[in-house]
N, C-alpha and C. Protein backbone atom coordinates (compact mmCIF):
# COMPACT_ATOMS: atom_id res chain seq x y z
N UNK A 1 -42.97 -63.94 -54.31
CA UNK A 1 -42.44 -63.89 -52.94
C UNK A 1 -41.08 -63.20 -52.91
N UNK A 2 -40.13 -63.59 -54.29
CA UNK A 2 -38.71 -63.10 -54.05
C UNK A 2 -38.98 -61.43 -53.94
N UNK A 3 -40.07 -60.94 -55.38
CA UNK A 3 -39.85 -59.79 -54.89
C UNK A 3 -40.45 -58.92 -53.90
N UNK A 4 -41.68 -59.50 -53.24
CA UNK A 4 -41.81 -58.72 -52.16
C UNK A 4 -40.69 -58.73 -51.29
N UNK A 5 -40.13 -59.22 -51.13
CA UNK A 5 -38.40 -59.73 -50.53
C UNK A 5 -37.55 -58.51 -50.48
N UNK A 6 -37.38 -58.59 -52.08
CA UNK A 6 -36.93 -57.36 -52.81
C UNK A 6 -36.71 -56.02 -52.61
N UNK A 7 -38.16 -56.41 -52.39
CA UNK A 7 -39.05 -54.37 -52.30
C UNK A 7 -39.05 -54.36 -51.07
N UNK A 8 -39.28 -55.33 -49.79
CA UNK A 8 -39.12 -54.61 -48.69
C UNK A 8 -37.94 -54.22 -48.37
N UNK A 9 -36.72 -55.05 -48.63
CA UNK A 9 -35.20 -54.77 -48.18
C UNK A 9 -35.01 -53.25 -49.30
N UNK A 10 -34.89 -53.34 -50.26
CA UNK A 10 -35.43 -51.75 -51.03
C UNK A 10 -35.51 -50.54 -50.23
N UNK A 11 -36.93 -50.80 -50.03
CA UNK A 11 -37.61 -49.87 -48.70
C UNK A 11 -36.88 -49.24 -47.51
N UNK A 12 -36.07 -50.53 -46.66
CA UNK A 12 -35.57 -50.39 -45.57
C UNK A 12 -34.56 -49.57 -46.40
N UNK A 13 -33.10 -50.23 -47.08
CA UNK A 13 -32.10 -49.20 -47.24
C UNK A 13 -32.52 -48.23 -48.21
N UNK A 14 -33.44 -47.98 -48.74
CA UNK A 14 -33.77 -46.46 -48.67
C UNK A 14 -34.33 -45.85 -47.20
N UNK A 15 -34.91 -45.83 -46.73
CA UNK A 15 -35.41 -45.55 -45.34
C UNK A 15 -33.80 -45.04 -44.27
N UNK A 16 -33.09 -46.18 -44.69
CA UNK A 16 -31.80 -45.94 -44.12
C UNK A 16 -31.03 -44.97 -44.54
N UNK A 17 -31.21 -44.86 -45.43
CA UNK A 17 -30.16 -43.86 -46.33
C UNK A 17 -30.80 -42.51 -46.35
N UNK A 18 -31.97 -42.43 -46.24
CA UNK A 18 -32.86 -40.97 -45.70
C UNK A 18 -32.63 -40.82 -44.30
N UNK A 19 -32.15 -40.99 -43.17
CA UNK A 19 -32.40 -41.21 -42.00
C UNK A 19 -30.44 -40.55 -41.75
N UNK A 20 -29.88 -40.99 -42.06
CA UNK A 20 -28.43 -40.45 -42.39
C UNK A 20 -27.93 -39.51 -43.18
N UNK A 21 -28.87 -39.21 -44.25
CA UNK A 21 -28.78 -38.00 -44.91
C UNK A 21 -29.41 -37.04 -43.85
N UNK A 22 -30.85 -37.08 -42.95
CA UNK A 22 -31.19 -36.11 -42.50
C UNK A 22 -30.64 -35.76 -41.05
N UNK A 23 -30.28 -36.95 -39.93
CA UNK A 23 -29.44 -36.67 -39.19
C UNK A 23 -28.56 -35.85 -39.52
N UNK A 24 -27.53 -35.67 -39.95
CA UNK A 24 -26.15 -34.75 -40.18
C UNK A 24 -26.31 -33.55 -40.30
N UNK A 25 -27.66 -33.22 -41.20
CA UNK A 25 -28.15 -31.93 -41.52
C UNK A 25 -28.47 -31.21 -40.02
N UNK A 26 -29.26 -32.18 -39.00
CA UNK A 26 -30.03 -31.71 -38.27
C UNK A 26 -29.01 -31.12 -37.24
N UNK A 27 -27.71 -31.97 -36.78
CA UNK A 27 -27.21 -32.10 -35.61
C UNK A 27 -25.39 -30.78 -36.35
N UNK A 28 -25.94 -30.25 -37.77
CA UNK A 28 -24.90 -29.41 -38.14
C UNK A 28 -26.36 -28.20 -37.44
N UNK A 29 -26.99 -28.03 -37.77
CA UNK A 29 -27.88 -26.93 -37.57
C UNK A 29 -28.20 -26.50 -36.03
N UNK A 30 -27.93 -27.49 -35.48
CA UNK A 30 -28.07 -27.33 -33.75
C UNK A 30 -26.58 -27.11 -33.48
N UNK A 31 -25.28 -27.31 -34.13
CA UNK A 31 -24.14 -27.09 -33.82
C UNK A 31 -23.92 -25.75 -34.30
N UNK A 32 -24.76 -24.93 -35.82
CA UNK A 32 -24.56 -23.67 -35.90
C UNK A 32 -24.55 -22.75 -34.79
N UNK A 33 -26.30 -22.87 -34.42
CA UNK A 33 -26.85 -22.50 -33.87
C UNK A 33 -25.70 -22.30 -32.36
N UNK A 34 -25.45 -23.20 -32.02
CA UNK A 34 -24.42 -23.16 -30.98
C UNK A 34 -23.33 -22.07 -31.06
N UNK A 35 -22.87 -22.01 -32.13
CA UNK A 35 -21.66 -21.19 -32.20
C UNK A 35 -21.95 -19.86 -32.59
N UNK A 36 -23.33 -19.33 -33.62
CA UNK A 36 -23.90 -18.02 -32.94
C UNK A 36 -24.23 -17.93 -31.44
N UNK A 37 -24.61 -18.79 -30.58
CA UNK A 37 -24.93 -18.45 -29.61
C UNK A 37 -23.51 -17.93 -28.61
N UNK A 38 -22.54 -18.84 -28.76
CA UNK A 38 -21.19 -18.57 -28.09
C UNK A 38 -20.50 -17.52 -28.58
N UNK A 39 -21.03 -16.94 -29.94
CA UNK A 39 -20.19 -15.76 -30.48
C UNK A 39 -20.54 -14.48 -30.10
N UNK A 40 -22.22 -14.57 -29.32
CA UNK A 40 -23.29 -13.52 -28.33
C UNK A 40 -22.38 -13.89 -26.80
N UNK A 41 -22.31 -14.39 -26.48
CA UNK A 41 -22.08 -15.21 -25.24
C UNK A 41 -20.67 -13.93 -25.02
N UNK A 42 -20.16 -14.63 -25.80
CA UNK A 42 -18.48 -14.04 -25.56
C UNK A 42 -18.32 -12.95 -26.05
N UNK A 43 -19.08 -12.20 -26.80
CA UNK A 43 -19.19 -10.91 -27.08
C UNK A 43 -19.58 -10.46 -25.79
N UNK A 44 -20.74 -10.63 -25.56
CA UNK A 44 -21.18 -10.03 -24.03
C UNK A 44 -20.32 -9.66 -23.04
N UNK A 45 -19.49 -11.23 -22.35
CA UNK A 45 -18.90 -11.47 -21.20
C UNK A 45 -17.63 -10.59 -21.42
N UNK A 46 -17.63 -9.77 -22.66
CA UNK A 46 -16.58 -8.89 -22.49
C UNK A 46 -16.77 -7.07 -21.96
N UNK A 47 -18.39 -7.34 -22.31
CA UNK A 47 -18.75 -6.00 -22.15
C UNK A 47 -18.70 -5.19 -20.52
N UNK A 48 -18.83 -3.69 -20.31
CA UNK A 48 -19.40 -3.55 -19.41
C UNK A 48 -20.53 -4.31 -18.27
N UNK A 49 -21.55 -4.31 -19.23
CA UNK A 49 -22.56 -5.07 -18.37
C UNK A 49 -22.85 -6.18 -18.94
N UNK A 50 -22.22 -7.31 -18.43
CA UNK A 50 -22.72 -8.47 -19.49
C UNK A 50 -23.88 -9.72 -19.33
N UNK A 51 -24.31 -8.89 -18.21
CA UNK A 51 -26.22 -9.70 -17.86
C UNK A 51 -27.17 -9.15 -18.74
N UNK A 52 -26.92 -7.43 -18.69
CA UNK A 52 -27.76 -6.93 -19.30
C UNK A 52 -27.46 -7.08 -21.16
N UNK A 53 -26.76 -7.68 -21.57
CA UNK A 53 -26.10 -7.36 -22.92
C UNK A 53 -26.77 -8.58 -23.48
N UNK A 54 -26.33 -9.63 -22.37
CA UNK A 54 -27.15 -11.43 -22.68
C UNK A 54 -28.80 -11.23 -22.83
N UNK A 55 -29.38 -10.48 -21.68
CA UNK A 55 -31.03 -10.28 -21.75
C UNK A 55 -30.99 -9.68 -23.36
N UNK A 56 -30.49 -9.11 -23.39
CA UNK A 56 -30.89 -7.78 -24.52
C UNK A 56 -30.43 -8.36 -26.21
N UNK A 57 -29.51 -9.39 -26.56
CA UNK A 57 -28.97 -9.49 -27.64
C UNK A 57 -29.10 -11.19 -27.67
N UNK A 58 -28.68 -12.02 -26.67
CA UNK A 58 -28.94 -13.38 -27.17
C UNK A 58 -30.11 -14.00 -28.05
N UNK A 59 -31.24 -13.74 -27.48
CA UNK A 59 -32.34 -13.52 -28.60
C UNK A 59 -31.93 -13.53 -30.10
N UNK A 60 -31.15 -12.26 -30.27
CA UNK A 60 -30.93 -12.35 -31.83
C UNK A 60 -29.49 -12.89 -32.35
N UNK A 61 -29.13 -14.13 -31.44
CA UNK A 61 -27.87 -14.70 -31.97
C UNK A 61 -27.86 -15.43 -33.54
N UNK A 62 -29.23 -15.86 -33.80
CA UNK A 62 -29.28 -16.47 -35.04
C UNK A 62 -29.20 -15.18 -36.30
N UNK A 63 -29.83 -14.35 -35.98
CA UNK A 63 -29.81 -13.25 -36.80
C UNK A 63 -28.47 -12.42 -37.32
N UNK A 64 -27.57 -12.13 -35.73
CA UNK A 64 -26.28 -11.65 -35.57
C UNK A 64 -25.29 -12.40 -36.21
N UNK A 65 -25.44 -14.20 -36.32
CA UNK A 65 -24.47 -15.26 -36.69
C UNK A 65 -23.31 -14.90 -35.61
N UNK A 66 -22.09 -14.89 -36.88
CA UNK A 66 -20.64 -14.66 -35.90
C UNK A 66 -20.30 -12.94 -36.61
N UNK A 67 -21.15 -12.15 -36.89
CA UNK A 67 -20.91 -11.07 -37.52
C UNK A 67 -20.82 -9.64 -36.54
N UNK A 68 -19.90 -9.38 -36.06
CA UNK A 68 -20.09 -7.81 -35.48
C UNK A 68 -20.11 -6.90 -35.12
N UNK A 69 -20.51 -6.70 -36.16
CA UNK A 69 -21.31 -5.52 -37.23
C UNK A 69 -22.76 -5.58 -36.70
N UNK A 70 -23.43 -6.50 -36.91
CA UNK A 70 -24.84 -6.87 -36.84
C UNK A 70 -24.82 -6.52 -35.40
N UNK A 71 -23.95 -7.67 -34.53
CA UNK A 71 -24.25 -7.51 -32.98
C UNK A 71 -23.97 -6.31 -32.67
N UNK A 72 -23.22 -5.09 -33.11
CA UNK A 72 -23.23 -3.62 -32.93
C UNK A 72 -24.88 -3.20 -32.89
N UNK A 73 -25.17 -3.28 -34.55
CA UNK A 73 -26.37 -2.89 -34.55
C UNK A 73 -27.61 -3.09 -34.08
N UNK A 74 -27.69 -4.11 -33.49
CA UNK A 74 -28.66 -4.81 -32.70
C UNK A 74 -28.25 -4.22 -30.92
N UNK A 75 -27.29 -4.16 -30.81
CA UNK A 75 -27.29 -3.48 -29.35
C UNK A 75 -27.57 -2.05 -29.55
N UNK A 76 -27.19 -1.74 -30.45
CA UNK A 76 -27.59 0.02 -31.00
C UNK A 76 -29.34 0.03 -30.76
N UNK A 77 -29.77 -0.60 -31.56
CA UNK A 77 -31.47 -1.11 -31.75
C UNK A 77 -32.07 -1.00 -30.20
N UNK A 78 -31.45 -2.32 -29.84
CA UNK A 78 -32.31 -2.19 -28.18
C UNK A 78 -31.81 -0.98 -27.50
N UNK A 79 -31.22 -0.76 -27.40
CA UNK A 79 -30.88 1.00 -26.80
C UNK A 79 -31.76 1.90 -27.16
N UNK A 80 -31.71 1.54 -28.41
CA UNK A 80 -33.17 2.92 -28.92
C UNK A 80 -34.39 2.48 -28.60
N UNK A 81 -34.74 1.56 -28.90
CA UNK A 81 -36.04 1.10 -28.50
C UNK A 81 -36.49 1.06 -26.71
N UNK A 82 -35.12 0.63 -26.21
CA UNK A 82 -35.18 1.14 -24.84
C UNK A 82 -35.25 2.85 -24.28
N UNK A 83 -34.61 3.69 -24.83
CA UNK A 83 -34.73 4.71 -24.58
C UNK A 83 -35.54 5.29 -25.40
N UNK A 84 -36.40 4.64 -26.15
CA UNK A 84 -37.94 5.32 -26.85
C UNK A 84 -39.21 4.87 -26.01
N UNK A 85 -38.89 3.87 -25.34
CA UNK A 85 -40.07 3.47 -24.25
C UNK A 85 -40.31 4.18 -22.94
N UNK A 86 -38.72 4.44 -22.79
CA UNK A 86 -38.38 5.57 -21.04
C UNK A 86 -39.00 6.80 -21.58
N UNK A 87 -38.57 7.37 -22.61
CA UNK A 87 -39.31 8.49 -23.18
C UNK A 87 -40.81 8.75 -22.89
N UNK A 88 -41.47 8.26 -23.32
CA UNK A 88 -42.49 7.91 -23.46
C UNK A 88 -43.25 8.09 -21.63
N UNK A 89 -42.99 7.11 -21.02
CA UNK A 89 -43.12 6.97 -19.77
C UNK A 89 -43.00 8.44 -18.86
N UNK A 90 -41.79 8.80 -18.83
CA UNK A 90 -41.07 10.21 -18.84
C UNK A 90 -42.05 11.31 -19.06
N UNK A 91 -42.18 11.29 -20.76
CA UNK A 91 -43.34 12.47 -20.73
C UNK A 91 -44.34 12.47 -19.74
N UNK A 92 -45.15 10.78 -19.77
CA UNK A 92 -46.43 11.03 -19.49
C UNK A 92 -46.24 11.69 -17.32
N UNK A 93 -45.34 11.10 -17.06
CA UNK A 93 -45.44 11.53 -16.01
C UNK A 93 -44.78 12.93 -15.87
N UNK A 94 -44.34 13.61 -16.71
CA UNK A 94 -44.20 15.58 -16.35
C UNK A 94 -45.17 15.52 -17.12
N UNK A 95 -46.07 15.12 -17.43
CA UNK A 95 -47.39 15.66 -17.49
C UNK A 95 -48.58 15.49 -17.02
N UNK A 96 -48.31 14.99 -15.71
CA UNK A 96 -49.13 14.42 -14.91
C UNK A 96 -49.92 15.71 -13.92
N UNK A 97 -50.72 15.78 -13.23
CA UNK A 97 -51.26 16.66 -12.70
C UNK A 97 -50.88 16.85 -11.10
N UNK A 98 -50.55 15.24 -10.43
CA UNK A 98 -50.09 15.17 -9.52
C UNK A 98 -49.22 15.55 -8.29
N UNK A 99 -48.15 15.75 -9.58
CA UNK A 99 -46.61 16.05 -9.05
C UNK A 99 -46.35 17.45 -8.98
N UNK A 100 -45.00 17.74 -7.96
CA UNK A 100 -44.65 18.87 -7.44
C UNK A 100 -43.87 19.60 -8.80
N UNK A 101 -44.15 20.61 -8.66
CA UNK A 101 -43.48 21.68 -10.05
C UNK A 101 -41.92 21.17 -10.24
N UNK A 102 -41.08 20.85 -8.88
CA UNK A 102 -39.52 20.70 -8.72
C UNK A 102 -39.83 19.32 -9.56
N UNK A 103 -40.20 18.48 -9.11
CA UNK A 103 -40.51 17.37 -10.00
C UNK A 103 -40.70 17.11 -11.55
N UNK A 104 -41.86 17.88 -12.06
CA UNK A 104 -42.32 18.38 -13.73
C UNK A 104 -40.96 18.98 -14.28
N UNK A 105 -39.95 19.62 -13.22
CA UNK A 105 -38.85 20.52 -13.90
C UNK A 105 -37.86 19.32 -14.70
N UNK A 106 -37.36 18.89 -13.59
CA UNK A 106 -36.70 17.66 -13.32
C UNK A 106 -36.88 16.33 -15.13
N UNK A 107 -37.98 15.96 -14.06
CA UNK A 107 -38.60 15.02 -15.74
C UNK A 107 -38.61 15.92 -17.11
N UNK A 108 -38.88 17.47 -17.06
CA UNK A 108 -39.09 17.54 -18.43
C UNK A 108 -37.35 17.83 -19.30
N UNK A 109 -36.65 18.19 -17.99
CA UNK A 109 -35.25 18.26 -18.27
C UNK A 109 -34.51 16.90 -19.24
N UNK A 110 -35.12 16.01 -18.32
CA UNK A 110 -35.07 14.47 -18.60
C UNK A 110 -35.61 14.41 -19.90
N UNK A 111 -36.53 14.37 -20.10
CA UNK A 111 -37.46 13.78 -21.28
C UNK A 111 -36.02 14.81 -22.75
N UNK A 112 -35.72 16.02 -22.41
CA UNK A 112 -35.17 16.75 -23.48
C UNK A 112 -33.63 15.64 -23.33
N UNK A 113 -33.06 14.81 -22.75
CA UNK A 113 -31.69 14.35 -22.46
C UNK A 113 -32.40 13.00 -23.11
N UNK A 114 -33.25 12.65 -22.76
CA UNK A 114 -33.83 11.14 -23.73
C UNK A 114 -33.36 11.69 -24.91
N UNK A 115 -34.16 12.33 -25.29
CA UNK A 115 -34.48 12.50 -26.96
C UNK A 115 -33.44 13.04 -27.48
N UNK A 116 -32.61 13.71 -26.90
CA UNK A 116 -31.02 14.06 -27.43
C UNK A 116 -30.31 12.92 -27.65
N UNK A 117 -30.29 11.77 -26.86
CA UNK A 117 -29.69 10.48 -27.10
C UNK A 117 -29.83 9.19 -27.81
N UNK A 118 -31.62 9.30 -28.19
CA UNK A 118 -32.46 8.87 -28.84
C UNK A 118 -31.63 9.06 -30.24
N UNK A 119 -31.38 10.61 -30.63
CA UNK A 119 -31.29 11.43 -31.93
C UNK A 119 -29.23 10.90 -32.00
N UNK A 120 -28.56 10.73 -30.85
CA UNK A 120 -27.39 10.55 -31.46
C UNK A 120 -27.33 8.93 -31.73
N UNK A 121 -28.16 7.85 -30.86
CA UNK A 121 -28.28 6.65 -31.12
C UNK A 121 -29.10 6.13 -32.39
N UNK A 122 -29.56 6.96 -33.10
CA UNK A 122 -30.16 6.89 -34.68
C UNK A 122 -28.53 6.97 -35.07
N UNK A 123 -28.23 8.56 -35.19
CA UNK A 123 -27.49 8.49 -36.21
C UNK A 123 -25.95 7.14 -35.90
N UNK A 124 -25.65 7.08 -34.52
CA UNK A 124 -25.04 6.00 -34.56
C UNK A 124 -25.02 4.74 -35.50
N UNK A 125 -26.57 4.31 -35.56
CA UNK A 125 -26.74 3.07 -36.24
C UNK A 125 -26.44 3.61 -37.56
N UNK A 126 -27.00 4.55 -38.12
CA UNK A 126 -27.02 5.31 -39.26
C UNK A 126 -25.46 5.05 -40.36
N UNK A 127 -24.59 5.26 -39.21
CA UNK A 127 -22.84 5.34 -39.62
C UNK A 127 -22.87 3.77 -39.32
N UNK A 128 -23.11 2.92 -38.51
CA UNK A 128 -22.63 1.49 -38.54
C UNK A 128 -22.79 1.27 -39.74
N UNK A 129 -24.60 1.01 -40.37
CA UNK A 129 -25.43 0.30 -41.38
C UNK A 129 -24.63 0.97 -42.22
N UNK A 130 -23.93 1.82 -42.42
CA UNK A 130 -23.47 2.58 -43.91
C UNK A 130 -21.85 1.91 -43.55
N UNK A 131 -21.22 1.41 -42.73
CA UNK A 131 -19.77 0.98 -42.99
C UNK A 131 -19.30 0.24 -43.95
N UNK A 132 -20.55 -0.71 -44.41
CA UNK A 132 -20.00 -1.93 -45.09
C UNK A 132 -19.72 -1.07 -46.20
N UNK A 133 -20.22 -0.25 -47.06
CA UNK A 133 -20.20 0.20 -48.45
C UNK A 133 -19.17 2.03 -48.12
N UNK A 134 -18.68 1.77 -46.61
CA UNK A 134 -17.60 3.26 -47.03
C UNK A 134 -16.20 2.87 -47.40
N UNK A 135 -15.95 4.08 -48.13
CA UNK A 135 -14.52 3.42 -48.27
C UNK A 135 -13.55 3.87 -46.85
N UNK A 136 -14.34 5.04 -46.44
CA UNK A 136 -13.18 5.68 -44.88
C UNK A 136 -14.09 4.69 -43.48
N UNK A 137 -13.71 3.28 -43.46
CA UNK A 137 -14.06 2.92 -42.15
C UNK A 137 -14.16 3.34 -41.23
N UNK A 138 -12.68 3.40 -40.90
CA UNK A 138 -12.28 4.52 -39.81
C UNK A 138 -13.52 5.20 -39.16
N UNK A 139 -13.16 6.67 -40.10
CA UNK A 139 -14.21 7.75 -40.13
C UNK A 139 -15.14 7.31 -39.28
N UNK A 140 -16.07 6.24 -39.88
CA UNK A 140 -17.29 5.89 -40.25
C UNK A 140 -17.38 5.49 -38.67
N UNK A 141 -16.55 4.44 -37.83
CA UNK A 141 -16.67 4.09 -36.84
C UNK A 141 -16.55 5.29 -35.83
N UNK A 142 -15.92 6.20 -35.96
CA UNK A 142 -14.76 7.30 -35.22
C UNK A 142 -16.76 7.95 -34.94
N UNK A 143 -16.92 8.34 -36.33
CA UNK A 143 -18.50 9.13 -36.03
C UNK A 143 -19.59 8.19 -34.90
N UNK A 144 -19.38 6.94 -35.11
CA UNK A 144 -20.64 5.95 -34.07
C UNK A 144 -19.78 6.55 -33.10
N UNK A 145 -18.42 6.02 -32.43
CA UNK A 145 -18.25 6.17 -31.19
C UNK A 145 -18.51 7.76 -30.75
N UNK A 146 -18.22 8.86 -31.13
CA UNK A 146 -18.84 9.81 -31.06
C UNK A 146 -20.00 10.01 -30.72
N UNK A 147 -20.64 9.62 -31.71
CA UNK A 147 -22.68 9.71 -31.08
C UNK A 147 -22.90 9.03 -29.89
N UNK A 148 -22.28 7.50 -29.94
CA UNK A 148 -22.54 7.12 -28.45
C UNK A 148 -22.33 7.52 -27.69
N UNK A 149 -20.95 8.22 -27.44
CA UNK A 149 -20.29 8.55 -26.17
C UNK A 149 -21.30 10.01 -25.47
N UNK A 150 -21.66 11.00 -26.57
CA UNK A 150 -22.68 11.63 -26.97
C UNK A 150 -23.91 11.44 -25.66
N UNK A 151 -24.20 10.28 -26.61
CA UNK A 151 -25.84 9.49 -26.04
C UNK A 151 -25.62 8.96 -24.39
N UNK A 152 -24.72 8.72 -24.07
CA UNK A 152 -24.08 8.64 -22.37
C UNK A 152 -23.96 9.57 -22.18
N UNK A 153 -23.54 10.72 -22.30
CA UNK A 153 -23.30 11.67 -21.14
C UNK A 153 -24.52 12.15 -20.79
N UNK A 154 -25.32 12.15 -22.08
CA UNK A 154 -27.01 13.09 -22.12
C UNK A 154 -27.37 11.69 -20.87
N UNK A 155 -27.84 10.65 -21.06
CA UNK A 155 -28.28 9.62 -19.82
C UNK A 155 -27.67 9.88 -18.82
N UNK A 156 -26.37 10.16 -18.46
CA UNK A 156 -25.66 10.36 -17.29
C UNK A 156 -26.45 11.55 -16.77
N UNK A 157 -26.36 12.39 -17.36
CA UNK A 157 -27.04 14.20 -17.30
C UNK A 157 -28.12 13.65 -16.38
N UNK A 158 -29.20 13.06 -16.60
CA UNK A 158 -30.12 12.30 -16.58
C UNK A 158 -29.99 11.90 -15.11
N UNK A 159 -29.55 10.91 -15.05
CA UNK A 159 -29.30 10.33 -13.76
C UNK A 159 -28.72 11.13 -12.53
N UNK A 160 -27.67 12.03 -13.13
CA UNK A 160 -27.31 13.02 -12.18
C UNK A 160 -28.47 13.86 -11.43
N UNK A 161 -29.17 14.28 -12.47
CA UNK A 161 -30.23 15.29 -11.69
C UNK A 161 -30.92 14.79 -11.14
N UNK A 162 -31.41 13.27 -11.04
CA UNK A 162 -32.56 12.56 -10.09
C UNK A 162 -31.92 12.11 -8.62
N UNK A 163 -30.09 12.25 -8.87
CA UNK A 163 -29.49 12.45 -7.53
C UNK A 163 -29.01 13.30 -7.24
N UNK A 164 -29.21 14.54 -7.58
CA UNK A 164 -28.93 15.56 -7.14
C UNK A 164 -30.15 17.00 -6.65
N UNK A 165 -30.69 16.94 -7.71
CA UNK A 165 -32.09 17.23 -7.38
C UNK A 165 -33.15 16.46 -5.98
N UNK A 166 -34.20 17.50 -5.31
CA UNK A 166 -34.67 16.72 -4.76
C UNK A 166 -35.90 16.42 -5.29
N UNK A 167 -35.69 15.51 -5.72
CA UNK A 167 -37.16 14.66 -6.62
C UNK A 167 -37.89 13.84 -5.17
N UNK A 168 -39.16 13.27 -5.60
CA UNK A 168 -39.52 12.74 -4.77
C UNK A 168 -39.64 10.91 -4.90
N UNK A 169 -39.27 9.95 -4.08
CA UNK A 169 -38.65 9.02 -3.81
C UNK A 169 -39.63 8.23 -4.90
N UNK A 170 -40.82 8.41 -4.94
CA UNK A 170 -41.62 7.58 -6.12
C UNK A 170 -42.36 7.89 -7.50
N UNK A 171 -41.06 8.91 -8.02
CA UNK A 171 -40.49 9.41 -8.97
C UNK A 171 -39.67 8.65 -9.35
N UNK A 172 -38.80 8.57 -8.55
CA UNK A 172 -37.32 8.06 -8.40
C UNK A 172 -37.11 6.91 -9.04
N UNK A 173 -37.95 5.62 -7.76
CA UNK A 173 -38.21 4.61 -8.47
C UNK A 173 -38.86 4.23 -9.87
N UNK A 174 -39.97 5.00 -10.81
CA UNK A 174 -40.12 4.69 -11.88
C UNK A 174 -39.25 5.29 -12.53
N UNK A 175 -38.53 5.96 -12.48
CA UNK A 175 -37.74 6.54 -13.87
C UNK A 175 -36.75 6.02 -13.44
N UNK A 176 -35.93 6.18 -12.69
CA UNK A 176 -34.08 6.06 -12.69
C UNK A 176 -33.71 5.11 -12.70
N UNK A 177 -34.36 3.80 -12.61
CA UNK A 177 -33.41 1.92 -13.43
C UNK A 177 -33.72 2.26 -14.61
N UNK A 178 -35.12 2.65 -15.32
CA UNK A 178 -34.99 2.70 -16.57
C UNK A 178 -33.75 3.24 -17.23
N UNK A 179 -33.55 4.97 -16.74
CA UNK A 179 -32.61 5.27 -17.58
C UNK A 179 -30.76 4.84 -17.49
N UNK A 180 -31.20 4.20 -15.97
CA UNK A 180 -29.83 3.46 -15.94
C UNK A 180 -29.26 2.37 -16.84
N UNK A 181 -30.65 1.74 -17.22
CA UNK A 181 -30.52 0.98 -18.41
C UNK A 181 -30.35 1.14 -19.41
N UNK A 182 -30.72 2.13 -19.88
CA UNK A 182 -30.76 2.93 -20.94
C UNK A 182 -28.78 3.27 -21.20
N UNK A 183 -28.10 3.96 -20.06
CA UNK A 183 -26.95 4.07 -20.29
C UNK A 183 -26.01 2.71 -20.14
N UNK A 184 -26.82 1.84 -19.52
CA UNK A 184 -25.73 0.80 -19.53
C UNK A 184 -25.92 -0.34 -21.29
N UNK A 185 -27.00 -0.19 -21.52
CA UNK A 185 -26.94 0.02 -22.91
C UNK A 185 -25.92 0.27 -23.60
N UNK A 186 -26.58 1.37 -24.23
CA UNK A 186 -25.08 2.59 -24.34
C UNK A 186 -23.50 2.26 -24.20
N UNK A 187 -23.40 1.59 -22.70
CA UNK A 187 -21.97 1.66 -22.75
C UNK A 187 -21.73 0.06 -23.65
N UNK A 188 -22.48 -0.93 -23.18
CA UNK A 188 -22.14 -1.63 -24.17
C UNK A 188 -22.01 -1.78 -25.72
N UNK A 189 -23.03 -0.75 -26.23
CA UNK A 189 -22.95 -0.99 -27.39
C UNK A 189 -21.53 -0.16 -27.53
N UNK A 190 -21.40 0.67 -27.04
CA UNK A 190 -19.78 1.68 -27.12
C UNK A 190 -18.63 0.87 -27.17
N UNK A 191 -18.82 -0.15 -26.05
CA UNK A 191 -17.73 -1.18 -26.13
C UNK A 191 -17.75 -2.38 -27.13
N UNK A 192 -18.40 -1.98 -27.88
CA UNK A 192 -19.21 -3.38 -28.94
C UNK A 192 -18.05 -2.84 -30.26
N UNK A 193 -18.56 -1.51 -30.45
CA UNK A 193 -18.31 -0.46 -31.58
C UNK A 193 -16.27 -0.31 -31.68
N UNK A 194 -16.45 -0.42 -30.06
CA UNK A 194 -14.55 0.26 -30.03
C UNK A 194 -13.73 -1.14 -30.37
N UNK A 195 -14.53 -2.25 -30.30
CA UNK A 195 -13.76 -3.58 -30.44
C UNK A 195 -14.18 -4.13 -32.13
N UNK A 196 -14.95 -3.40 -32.81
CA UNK A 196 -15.01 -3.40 -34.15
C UNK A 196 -13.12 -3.90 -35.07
N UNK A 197 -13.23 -5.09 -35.34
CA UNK A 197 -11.85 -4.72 -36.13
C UNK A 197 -12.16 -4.88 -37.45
N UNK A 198 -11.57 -3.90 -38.23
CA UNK A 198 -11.82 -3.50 -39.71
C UNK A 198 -10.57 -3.16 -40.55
């Protein structure tokens, strides 16, 4: 009898003592988690656009941590991937059969200002991902802000001609939030890059 006694009180403060070891673990891991999230948060709320920066990057706060570098490159990322999807879209409609020639001009002008920005938002990331191992930081950053600033004007280009040109109004609407997005992108990651301290 004593020792079933024994072994159940045993049981319990082991039981107890597992239960306090794993709490602490759990409620540090939901407190990480917190402070990548506030380190996205407040990165954002500094940016240009900081609705679109939260849609676009909170997601990868666990990934980013408090590092950024990473959150550069990850806003670099969705930019490209965003302006590889407008692309895309872009072509298919100047190649549509539908539309007025002023129109086909227009978009295919467009589609060449994507892919120019596409090509400086590669090499952007290109110079981030290579900072950690340069010895000329500087440089290294001086070249991203370059390509970005680059990769905005080509989107601006962009946007200009769909208000300046006379395109037709449901044209308009599928392409021009995209590529507005596309540059407001852009400017954040620009402002991501210029607040780099190294």
């Amino acid at each position: 009898m004593e020792q079933t006694k024994f072994l159940s009180l045993f049981s319990l403060i082991f039981m107890a003592m597992a239960i306090l070891v794993v709490v602490p673990a759990s409620s540090s891991s939901t407190k990480t988690t917190k402070t990548y999230t506030n380190f996205v948060k407040t990165s954002c709320n500094s940016t240009t656009y900081p609705s679109i920066c939260l849609t676009y990057l909170l997601p990868y706060a666990t990934a980013v941590k408090s590092n950024p570098q990473r959150l550069v490159k990850h806003a670099l990322s969705a930019t490209l991937k965003s302006a590889a999807t407008t692309r895309v879209t872009v072509l298919k409609l100047a190649k549509a059969k539908n539309i007025t020639k002023g129109d086909a001009a227009v978009l295919k002008d467009c589609v060449e200002e994507i892919q120019d920005s596409i090509d400086e938002i590669k090499n952007s990331l290109k110079a981030i991902s290579s900072l950690k191992s340069s010895a000329n930081k500087k440089f290294v950053i001086s070249n991203a802000q370059t390509w970005t600033s680059a990769a905005i004007t080509d989107e601006n280009t962009c946007i200009d001609e769909f208000s300046e040109e006379n395109v037709s109004p449901a044209i308009k609407s599928k392409i021009r939030n995209s590529i507005i997005r596309i540059a407001r992108l852009s400017s954040n990651a620009l402002y991501l890059i210029n607040h780099l301290n190294i």
